[in-house]
Protein backbone atom coordinates (compact mmCIF):
# COMPACT_ATOMS: atom_id res chain seq x y z
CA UNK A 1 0.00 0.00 0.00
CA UNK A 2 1.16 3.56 -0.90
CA UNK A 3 0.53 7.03 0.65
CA UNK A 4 0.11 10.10 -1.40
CA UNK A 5 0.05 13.23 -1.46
CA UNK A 6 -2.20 15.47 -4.19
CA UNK A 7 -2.03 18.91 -5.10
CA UNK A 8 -4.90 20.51 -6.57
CA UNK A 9 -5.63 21.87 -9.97
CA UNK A 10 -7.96 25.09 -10.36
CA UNK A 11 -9.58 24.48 -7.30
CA UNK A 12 -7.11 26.83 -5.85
CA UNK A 13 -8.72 29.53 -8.63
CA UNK A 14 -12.31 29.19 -6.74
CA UNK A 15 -11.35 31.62 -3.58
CA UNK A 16 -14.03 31.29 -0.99
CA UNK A 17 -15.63 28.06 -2.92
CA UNK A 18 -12.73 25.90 -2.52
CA UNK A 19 -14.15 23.73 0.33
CA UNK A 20 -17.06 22.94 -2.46
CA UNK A 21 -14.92 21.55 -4.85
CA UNK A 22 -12.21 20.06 -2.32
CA UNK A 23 -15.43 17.91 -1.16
CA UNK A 24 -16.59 17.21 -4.36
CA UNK A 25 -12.91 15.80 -5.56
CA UNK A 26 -12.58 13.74 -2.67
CA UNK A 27 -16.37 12.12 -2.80
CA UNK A 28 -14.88 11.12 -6.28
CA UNK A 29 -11.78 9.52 -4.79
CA UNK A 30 -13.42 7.81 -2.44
CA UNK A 31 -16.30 5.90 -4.55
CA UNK A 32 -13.89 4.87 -7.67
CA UNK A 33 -11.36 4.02 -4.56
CA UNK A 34 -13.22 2.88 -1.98
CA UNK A 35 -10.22 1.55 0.40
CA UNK A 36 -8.33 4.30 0.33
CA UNK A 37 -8.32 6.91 3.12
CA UNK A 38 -8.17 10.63 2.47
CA UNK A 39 -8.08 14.21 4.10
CA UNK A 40 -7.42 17.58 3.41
CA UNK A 41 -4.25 19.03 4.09
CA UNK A 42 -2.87 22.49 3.44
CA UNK A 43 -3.83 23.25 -0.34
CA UNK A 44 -3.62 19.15 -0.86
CA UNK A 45 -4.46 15.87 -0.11
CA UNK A 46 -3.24 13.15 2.23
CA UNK A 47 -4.19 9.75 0.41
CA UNK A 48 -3.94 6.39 2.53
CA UNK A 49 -4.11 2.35 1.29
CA UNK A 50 -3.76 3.18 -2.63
CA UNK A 51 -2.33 0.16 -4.44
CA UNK A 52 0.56 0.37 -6.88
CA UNK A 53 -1.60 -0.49 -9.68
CA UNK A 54 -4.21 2.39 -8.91
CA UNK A 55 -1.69 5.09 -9.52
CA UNK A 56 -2.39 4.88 -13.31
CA UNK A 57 -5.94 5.30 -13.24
CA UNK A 58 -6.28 7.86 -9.92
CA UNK A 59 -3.94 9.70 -12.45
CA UNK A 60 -6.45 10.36 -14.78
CA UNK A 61 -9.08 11.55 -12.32
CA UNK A 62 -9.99 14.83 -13.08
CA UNK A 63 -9.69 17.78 -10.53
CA UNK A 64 -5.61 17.53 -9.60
CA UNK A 65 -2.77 18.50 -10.88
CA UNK A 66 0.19 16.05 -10.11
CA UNK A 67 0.66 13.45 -6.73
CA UNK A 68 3.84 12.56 -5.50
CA UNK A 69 4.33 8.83 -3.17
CA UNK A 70 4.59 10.50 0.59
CA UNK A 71 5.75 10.11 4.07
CA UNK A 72 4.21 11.61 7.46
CA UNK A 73 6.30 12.52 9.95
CA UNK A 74 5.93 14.22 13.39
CA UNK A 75 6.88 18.20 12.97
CA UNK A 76 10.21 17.43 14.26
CA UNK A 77 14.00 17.25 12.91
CA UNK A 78 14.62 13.38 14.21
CA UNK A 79 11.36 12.38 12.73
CA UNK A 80 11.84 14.38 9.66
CA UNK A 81 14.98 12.34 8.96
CA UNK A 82 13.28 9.11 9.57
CA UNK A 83 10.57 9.67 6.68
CA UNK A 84 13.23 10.81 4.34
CA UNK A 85 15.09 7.39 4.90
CA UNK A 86 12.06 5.78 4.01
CA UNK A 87 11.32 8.25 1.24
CA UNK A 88 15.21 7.04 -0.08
CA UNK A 89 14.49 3.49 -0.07
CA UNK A 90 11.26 4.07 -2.52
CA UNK A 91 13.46 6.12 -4.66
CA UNK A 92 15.35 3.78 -7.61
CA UNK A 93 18.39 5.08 -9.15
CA UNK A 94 19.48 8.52 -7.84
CA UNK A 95 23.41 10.14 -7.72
CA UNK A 96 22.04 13.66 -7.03
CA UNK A 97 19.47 15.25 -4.98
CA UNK A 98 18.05 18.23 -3.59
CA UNK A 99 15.42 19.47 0.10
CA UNK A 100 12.87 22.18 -0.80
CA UNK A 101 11.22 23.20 2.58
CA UNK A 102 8.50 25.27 3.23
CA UNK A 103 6.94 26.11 6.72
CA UNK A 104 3.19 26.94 7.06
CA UNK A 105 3.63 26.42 10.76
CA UNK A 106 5.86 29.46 11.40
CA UNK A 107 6.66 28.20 14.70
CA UNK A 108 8.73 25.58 14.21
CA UNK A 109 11.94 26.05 15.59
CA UNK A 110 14.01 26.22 12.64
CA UNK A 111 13.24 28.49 9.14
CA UNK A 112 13.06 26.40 5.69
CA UNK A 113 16.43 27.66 5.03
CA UNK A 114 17.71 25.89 8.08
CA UNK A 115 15.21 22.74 7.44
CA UNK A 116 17.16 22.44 3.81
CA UNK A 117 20.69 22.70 4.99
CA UNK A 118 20.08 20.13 7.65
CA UNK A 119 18.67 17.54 6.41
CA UNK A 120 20.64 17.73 2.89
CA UNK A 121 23.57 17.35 5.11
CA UNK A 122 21.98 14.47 6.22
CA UNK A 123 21.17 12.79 3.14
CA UNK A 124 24.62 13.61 1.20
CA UNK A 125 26.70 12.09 4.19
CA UNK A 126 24.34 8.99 4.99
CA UNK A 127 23.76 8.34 1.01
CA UNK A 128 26.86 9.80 -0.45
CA UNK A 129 24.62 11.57 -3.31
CA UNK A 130 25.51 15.33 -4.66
CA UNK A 131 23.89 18.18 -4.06
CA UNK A 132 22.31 19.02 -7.38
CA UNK A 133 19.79 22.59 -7.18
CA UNK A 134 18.85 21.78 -10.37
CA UNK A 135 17.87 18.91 -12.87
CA UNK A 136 18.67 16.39 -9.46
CA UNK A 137 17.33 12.83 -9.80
CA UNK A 138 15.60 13.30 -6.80
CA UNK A 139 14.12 16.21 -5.58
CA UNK A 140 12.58 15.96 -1.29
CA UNK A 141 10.02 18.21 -0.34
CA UNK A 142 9.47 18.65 3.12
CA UNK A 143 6.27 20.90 3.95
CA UNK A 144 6.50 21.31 7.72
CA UNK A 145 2.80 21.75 9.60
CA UNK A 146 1.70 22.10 13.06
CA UNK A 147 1.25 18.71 13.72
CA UNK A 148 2.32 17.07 10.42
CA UNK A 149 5.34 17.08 8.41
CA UNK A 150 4.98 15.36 5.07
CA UNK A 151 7.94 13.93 2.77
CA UNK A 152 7.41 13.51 -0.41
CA UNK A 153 9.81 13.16 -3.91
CA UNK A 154 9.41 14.17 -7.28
CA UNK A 155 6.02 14.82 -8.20
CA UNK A 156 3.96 12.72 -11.24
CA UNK A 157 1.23 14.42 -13.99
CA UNK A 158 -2.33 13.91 -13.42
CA UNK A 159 -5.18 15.02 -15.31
CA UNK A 160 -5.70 18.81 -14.35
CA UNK A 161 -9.08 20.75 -14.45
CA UNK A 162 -11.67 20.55 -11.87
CA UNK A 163 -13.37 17.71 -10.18
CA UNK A 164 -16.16 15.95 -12.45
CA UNK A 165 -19.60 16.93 -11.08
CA UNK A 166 -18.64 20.15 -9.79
CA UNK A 167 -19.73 22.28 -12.84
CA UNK A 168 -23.17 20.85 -13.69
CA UNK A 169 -24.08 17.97 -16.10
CA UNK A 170 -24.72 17.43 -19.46
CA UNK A 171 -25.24 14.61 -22.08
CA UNK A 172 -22.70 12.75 -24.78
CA UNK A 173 -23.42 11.48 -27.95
CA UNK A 174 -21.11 8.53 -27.78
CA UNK A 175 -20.39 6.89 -30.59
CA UNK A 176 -18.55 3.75 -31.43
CA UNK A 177 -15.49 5.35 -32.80
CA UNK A 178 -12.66 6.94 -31.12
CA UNK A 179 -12.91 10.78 -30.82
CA UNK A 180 -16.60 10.66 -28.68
CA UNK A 181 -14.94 8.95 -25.49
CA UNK A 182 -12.51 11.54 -25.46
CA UNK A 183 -15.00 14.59 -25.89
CA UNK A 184 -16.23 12.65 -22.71
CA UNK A 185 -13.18 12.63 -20.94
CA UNK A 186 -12.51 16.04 -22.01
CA UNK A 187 -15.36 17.50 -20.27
CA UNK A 188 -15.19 15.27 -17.76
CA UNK A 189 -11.96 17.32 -16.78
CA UNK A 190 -13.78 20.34 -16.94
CA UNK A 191 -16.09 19.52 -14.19
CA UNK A 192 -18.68 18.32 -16.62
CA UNK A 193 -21.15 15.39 -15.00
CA UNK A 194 -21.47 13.14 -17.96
CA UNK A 195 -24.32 11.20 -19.10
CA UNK A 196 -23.75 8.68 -22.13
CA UNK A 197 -26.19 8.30 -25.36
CA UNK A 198 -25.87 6.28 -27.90
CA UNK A 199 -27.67 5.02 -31.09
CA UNK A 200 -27.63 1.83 -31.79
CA UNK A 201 -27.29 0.53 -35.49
CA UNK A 202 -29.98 -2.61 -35.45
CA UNK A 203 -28.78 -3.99 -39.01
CA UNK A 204 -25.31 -5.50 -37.32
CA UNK A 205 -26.74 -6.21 -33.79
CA UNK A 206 -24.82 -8.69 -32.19
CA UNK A 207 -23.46 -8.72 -28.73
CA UNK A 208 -19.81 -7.86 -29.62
CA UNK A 209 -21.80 -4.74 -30.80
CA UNK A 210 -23.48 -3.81 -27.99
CA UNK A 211 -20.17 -5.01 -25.83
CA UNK A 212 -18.12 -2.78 -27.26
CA UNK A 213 -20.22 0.37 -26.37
CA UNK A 214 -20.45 -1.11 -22.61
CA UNK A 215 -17.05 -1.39 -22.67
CA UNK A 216 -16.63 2.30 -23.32
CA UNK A 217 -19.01 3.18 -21.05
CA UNK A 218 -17.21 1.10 -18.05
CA UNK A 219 -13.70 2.70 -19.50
CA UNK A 220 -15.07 5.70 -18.95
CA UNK A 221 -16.81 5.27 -15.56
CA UNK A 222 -13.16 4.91 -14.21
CA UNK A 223 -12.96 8.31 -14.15
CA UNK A 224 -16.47 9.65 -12.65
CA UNK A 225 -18.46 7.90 -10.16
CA UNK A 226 -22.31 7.34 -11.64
CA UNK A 227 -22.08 6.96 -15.64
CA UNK A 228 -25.41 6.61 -17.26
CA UNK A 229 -25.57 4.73 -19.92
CA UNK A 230 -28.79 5.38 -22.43
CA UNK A 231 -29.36 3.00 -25.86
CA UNK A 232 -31.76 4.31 -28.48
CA UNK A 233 -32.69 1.07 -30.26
CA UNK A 234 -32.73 2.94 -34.14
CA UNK A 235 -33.92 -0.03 -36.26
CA UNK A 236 -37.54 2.13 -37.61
CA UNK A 237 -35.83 5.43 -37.93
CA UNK A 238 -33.29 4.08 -39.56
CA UNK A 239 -35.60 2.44 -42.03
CA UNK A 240 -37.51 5.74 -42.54
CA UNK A 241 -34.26 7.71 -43.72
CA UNK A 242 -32.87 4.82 -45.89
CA UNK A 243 -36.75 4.37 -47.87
CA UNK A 244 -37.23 8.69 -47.90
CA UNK A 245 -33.96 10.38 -47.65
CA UNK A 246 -31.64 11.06 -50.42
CA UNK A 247 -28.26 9.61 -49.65
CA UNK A 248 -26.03 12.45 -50.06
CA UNK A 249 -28.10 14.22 -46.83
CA UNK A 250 -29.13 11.04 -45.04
CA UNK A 251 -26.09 11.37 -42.80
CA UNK A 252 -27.44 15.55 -41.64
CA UNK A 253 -30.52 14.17 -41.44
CA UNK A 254 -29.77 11.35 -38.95
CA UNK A 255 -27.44 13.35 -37.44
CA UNK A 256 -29.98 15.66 -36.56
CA UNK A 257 -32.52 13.11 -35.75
CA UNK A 258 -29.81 11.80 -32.64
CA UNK A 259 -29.55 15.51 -31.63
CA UNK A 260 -33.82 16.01 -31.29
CA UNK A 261 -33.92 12.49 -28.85
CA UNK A 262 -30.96 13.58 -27.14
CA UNK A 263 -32.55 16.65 -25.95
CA UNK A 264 -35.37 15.44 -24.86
CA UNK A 265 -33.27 12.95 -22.70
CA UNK A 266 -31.28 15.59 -21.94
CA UNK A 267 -33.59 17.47 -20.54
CA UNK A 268 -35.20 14.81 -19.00
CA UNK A 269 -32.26 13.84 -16.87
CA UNK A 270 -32.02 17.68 -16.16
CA UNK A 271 -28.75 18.06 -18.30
CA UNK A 272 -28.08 21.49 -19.62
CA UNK A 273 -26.02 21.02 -23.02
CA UNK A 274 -25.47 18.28 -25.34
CA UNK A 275 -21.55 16.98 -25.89
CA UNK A 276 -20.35 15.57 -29.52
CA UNK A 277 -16.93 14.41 -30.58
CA UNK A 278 -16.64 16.83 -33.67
CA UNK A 279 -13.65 17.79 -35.10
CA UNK A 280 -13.95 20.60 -37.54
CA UNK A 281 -13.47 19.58 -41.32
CA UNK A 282 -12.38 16.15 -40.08
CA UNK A 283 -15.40 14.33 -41.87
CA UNK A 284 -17.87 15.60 -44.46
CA UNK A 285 -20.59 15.86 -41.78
CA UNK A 286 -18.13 18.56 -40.00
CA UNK A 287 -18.36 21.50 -42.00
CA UNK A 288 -18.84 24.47 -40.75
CA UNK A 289 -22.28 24.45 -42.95
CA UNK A 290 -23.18 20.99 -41.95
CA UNK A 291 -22.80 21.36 -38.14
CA UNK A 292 -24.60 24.25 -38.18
CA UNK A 293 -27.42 22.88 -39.49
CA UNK A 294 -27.28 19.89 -37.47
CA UNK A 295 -27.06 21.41 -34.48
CA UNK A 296 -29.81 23.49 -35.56
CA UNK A 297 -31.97 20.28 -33.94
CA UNK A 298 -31.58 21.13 -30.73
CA UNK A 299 -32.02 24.61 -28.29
CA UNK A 300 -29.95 23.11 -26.14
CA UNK A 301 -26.63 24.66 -25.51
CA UNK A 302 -23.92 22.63 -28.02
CA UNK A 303 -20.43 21.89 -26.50
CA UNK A 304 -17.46 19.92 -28.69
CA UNK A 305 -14.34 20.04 -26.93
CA UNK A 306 -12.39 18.45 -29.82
CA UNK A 307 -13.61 21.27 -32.22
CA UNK A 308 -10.25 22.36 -32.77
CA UNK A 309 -8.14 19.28 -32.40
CA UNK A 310 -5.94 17.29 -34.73
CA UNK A 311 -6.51 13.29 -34.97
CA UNK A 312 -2.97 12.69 -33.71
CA UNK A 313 -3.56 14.23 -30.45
CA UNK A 314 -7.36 12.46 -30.38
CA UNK A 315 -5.92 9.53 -30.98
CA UNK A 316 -2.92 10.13 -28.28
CA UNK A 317 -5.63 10.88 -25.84
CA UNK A 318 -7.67 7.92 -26.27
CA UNK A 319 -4.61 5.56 -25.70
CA UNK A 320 -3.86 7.34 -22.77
CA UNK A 321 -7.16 7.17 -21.27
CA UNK A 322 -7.92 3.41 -22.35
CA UNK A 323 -10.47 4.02 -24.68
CA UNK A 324 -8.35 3.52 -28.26
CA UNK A 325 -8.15 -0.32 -27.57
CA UNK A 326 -11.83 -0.57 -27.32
CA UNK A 327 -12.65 2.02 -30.37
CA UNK A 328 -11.00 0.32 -32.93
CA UNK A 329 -12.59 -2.79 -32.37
CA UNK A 330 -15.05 -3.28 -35.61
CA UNK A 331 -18.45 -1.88 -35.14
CA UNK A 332 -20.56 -0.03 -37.69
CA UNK A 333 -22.18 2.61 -36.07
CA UNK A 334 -25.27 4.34 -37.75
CA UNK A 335 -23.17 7.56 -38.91
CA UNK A 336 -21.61 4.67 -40.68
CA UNK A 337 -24.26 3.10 -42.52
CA UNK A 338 -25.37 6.74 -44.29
CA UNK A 339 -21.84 7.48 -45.70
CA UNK A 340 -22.69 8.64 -49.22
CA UNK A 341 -19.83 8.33 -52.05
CA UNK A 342 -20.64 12.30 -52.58
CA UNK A 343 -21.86 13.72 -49.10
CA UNK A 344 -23.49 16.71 -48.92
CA UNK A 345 -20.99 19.20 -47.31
CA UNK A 346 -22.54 22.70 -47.58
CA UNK A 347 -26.28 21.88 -46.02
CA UNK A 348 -28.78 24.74 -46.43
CA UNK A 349 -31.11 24.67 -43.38
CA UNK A 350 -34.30 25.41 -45.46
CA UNK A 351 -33.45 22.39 -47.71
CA UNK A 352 -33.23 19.92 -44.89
CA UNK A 353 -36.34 20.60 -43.08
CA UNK A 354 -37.98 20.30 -46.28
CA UNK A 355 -36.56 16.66 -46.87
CA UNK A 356 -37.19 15.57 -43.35
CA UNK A 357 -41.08 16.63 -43.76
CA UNK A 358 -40.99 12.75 -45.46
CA UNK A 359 -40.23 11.29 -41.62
CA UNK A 360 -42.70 10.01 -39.55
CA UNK A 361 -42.20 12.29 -36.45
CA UNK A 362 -44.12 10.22 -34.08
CA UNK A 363 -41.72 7.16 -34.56
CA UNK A 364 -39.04 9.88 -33.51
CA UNK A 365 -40.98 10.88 -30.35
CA UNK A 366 -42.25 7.51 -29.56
CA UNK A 367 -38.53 5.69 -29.93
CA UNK A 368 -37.32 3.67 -26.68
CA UNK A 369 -34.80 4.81 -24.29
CA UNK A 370 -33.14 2.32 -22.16
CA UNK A 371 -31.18 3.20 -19.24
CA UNK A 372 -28.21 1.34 -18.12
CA UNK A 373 -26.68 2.49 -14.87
CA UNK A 374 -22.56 1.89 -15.40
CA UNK A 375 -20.99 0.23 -12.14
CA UNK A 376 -17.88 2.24 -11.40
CA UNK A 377 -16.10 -0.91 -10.01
């Protein structure tokens, strides 16, 4: 078992609202890590019982900025020097070193200068290391309290932003491919509660199908406690746009179709924008033109936090969250079954509500929803 110690993101940004989002990002810890122990420090977190394995995922919760494996200590010299021994033997290959102290308890006997000079006397004649104020292998921070001292060594990335569910919640289209989980994740790290639709394509139902969008889902639910999962079985509409709608607009018009149901579960569920995956120019369906008649389908408030993001860094994202594994695996979603060989790319609103006049709307309003709630562990 590991202690840690986190250091917050942009909570520090909230001023007199911190203790909101503080509580918020440790209710999160503590349901996707149920074992672990953890209280608030001085602008961090002290983390207890987190296994060696956790570190990658509690790395990509959102709401902190880096963690560092740590030591408590009493707030005194002797017992400062025994948590940087065990800090040492933790450590793997190091020849030089540094001690940055800091003191929030100004009473303690001796300033940070003094704290520093000490104990890297310590270290260099017990370990034999060099002093190195810069680039060192091993850097020991030792932020002196009251009643706590905690040790800690160099410090690890973690996701950044604020804590998910601490900025209100909205809904996902999530597709099968690779760029809507990390829309998800992406405003997942902005504070974003995220709820999950998606539209399944009935002509290649099979379980693998359906797995593969659970699997998403539970990739996802790593990362915020209570993912809701809803399916839109699409075999009717689907029928509808293939018998009525040309084919070089059948992909706007189901587009838009997905964004009029996902309102009205939206709104239902008391989100307040919808979330897509697009990436401008990236597909025919993300023109400027096209997406603005698409969205077009919904009032609600339109959020795509890829908008302006190359496929590299999608796809670097989606590998680094887990997701690209399970995105890749074949599944033809129903964006997929409308590709035209000449796509419409500059959509005239006017045009397209005049085409879709040939839908049954009630099938639309009458389609099932089916919720399934996503276990976080």
């Amino acid at each position: 078992m590991l202690n840690l110690i986190i250091h917050i993101d942009e909570i520090f940004l909230k001023g007199s609202n911190q203790p909101i989002f503080y509580k918020r990002l440790m209710d999160n810890l503590r349901v996707l890590f149920p074992k672990i122990n953890i209280k608030r420090t001085e602008g961090s977190l002290w983390v207890e019982n987190v296994l060696p394995e956790q570190l990658e995922q509690l790395a990509l919760v959102p709401g902190f900025a880096n963690y560092a494996i740590a030591f408590k200590a009493d707030s005194s010299i002797e017992s400062i020097k025994q948590a940087v021994d065990e800090l040492v033997k933790s450590e793997g290959n190091t020849k030089t070193f540094r001690i940055s102290a800091e003191r929030s308890y100004k009473k303690f006997p001796s300033s940070s200068l003094e704290i520093e000079k000490e104990i890297g006397e310590y270290v260099r004649v017990k370990y034999g290391w060099k002093v190195a104020l810069n680039n060192s292998d091993l850097n020991v921070h030792i932020s002196v309290g009251k009643d706590d001292t905690y040790i800690f060594g160099n410090t690890h990335n973690a996701a950044g932003g604020l804590p998910t569910g601490s900025c209100g919640k909205v809904m996902a289209l999530l597709s099968g491919g690779i760029d809507s989980p990390v829309a998800v994740y992406k405003m997942m790290t902005r504070g974003a509660n995220v709820d999950l639709i998606h539209f399944q394509n009935q002509t290649t139902v099979t379980e693998e199908v359906s797995a593969k969008i659970f699997d998403l889902a539970k990739i996802l639910s790593r990362y915020q406690p209570g993912v809701q999962l809803f399916m839109v079985p699409f075999a009717e509409i689907q029928k509808q746009i293939i018998m009525k709608i040309p084919a070089q607009y059948r992909m706007i018009v189901t587009r838009r179709i997905f964004n009029k149901i996902a309102d009205r579960v939206a709104r239902e569920n008391k989100c307040l924008a919808l979330v897509t995956g697009d990436s401008l120019g990236q597909v025919a369906s993300q023109t400027l033109e096209n997406m603005s008649v698409i969205y077009a389908a919904s009032s609600l408030l339109k959020m795509s936090p890829l908008i302006g993001t190359n496929k590299k860094d999608i796809i670097d994202t989606a590998r680094t969250i887990g997701t690209l594994a399970t995105s890749i695996r074949p599944y033809e979603d129903c964006c997929s079954l409308f590709v035209a060989k000449h796509p419409e790319t500059k959509a005239k609103l006017d045009r397209i509500l005049k085409i879709e006049e040939s839908i049954d709307q009630k099938i639309i309003d009458n389609v099932e929803v089916i919720l399934y709630p996503i276990s976080t562990n």
